[in-house]
C-alpha atoms as a PDB file:
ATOM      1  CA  UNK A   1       0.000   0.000   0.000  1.00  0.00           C
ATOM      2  CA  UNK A   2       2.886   2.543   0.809  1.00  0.00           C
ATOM      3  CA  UNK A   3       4.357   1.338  -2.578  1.00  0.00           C
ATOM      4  CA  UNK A   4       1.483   2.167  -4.302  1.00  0.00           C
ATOM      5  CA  UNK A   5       0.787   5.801  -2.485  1.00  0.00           C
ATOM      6  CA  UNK A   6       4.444   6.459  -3.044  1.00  0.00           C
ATOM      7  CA  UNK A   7       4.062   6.099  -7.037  1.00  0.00           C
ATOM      8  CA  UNK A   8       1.156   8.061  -6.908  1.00  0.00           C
ATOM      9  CA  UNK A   9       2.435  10.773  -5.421  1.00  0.00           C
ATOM     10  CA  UNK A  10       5.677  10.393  -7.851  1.00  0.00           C
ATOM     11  CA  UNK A  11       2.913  10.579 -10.584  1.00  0.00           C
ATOM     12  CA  UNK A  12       1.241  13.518  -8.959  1.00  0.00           C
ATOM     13  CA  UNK A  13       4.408  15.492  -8.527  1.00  0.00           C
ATOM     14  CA  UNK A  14       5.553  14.246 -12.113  1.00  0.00           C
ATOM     15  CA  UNK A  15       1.915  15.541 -13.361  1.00  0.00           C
ATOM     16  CA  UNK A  16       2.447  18.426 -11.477  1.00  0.00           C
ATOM     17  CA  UNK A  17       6.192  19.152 -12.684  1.00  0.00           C
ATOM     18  CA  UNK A  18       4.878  18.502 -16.320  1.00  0.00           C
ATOM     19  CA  UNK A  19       2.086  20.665 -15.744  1.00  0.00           C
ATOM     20  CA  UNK A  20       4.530  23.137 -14.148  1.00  0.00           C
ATOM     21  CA  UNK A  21       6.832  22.795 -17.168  1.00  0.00           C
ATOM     22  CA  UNK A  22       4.271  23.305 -19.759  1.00  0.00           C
ATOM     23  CA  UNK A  23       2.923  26.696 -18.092  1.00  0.00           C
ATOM     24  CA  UNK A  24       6.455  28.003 -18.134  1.00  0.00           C
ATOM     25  CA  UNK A  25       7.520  27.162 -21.660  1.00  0.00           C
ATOM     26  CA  UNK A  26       3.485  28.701 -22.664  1.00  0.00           C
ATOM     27  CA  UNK A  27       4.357  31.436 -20.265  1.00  0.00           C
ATOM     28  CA  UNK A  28       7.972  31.929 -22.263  1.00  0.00           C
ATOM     29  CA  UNK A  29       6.350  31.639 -25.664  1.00  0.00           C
ATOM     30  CA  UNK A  30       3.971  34.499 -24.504  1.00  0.00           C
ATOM     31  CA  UNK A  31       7.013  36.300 -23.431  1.00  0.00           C
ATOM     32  CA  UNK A  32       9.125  35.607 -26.436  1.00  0.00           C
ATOM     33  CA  UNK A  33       5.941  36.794 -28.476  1.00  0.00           C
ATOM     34  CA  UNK A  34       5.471  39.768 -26.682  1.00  0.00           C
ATOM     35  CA  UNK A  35       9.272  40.364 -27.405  1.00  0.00           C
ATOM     36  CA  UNK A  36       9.069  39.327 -30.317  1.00  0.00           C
ATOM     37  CA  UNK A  37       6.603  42.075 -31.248  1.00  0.00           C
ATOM     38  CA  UNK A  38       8.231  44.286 -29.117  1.00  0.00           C
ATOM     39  CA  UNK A  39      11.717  44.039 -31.417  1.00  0.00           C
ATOM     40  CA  UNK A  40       9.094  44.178 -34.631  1.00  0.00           C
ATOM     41  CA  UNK A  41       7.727  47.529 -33.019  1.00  0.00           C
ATOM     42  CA  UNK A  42      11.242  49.035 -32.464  1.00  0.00           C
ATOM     43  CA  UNK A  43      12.531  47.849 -36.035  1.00  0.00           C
ATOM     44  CA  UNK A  44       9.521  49.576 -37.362  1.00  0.00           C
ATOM     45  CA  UNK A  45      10.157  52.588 -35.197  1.00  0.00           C
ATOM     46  CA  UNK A  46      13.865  52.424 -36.669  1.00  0.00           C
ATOM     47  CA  UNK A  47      12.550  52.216 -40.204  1.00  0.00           C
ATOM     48  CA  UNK A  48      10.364  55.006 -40.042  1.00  0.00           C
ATOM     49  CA  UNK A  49      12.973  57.710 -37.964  1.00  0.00           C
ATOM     50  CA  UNK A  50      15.187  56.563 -40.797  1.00  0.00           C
ATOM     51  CA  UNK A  51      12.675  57.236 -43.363  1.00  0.00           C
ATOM     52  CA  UNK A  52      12.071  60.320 -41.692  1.00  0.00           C
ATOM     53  CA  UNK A  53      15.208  61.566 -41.645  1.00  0.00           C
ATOM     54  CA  UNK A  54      16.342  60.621 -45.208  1.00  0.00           C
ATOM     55  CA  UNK A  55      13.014  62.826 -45.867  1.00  0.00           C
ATOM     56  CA  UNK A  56      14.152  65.841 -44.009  1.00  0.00           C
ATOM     57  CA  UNK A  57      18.006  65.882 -45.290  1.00  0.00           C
ATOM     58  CA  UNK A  58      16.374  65.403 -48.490  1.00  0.00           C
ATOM     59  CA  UNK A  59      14.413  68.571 -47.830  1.00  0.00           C
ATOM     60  CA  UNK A  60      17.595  70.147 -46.540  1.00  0.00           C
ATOM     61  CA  UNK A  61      19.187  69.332 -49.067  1.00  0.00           C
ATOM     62  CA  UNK A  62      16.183  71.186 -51.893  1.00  0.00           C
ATOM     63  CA  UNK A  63      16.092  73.894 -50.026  1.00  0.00           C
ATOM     64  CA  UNK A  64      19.971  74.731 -50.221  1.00  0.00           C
ATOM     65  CA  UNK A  65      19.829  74.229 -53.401  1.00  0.00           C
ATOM     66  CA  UNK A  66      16.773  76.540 -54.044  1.00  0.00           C
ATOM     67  CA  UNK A  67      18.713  79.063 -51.924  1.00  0.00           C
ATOM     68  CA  UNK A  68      21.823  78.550 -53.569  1.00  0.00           C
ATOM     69  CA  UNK A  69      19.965  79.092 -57.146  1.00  0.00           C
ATOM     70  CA  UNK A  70      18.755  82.538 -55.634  1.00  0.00           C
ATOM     71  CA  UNK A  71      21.787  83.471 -54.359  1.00  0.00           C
ATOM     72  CA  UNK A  72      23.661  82.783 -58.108  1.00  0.00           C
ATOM     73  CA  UNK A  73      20.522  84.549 -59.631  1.00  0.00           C
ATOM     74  CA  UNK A  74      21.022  87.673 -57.801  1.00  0.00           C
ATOM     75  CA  UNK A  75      24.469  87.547 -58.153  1.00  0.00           C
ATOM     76  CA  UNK A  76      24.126  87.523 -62.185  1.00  0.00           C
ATOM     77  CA  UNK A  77      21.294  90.443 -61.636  1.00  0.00           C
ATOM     78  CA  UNK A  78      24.128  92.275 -59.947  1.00  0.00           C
ATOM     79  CA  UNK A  79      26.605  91.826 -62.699  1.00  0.00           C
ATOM     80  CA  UNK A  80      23.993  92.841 -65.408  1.00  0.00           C
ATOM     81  CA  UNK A  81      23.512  95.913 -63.171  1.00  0.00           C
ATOM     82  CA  UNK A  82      27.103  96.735 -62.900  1.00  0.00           C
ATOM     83  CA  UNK A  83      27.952  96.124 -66.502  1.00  0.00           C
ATOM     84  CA  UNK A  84      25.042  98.480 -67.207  1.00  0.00           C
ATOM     85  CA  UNK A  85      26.654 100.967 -65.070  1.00  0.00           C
ATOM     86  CA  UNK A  86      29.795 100.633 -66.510  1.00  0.00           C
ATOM     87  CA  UNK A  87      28.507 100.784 -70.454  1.00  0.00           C
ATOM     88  CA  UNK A  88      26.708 104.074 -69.410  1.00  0.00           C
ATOM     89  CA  UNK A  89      29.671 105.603 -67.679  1.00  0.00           C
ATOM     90  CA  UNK A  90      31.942 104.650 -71.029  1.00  0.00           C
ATOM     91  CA  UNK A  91      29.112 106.130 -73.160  1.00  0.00           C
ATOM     92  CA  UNK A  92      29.222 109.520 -70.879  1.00  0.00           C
ATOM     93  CA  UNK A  93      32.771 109.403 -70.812  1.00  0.00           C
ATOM     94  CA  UNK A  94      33.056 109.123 -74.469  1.00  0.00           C
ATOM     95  CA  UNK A  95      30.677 112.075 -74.968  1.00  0.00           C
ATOM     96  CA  UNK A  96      32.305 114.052 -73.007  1.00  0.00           C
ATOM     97  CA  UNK A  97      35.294 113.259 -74.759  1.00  0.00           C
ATOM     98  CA  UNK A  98      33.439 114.064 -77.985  1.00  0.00           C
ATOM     99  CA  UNK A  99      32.172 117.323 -77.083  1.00  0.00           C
ATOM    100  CA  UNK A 100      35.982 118.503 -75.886  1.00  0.00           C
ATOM    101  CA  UNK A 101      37.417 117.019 -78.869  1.00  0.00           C
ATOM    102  CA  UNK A 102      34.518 119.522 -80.746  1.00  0.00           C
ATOM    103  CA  UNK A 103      35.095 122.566 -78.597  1.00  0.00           C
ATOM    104  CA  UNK A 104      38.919 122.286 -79.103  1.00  0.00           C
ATOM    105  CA  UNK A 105      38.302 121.904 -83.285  1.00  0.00           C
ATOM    106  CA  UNK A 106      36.073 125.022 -82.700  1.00  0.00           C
ATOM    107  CA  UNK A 107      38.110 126.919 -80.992  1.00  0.00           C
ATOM    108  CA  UNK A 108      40.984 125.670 -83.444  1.00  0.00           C
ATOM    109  CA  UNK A 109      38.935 126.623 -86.536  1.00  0.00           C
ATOM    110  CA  UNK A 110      38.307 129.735 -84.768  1.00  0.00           C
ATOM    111  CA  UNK A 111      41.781 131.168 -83.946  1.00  0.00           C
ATOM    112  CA  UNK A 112      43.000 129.800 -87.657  1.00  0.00           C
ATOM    113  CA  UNK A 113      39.885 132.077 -89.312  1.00  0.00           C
ATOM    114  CA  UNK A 114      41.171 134.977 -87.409  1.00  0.00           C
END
């Protein structure tokens, strides 16, 4: 009789350490779901602030441009402005130039028809 209660309670506490067993490997495949999915969330997360950041150098990256094109427009409106001054200032200069050169052969043709 002792025999016998002594297997059953080896069966019992080999149910029970089976039973124990089981929860814990369910209880780690929750776990290692829930991590699992955790990791997929934080890969995601890693994806996306990548994506996101690709997306803002890239707009970085238009926008110096764009500014750089305005800057090099300007610039060339500044030239054209400056040449423009400079052609004007020749033209005055040589009109000036002209009208002396005139008053001299005036004054030249004057003095000779004296």
């Amino acid at each position: 009789k002792k025999v016998a209660q002594e297997r059953e309670e080896c069966a019992t506490n080999r149910m029970s350490a089976l039973a124990r067993e089981r929860a814990h490997r369910e209880e780690a495949e929750e776990d290692g779901e829930w991590r699992a999915a955790v990791r997929g969330a934080q890969e995601e997360r890693v994806v996306l602030v990548a994506s996101w950041e690709r997306e803002r150098d890239l707009a970085r990256e238009r926008l110096r441009h764009e500014r750089d094109a305005e800057v090099e427009t300007e610039q060339e409106r500044e030239r054209e402005r400056m040449d423009t001054r400079a052609t004007r200032e020749r033209d005055i200069h040589r009109e000036r130039e002209a009208v002396k050169a005139e008053v001299v052969a005036r004054a030249t043709l004057s003095l000779v028809l004296e």
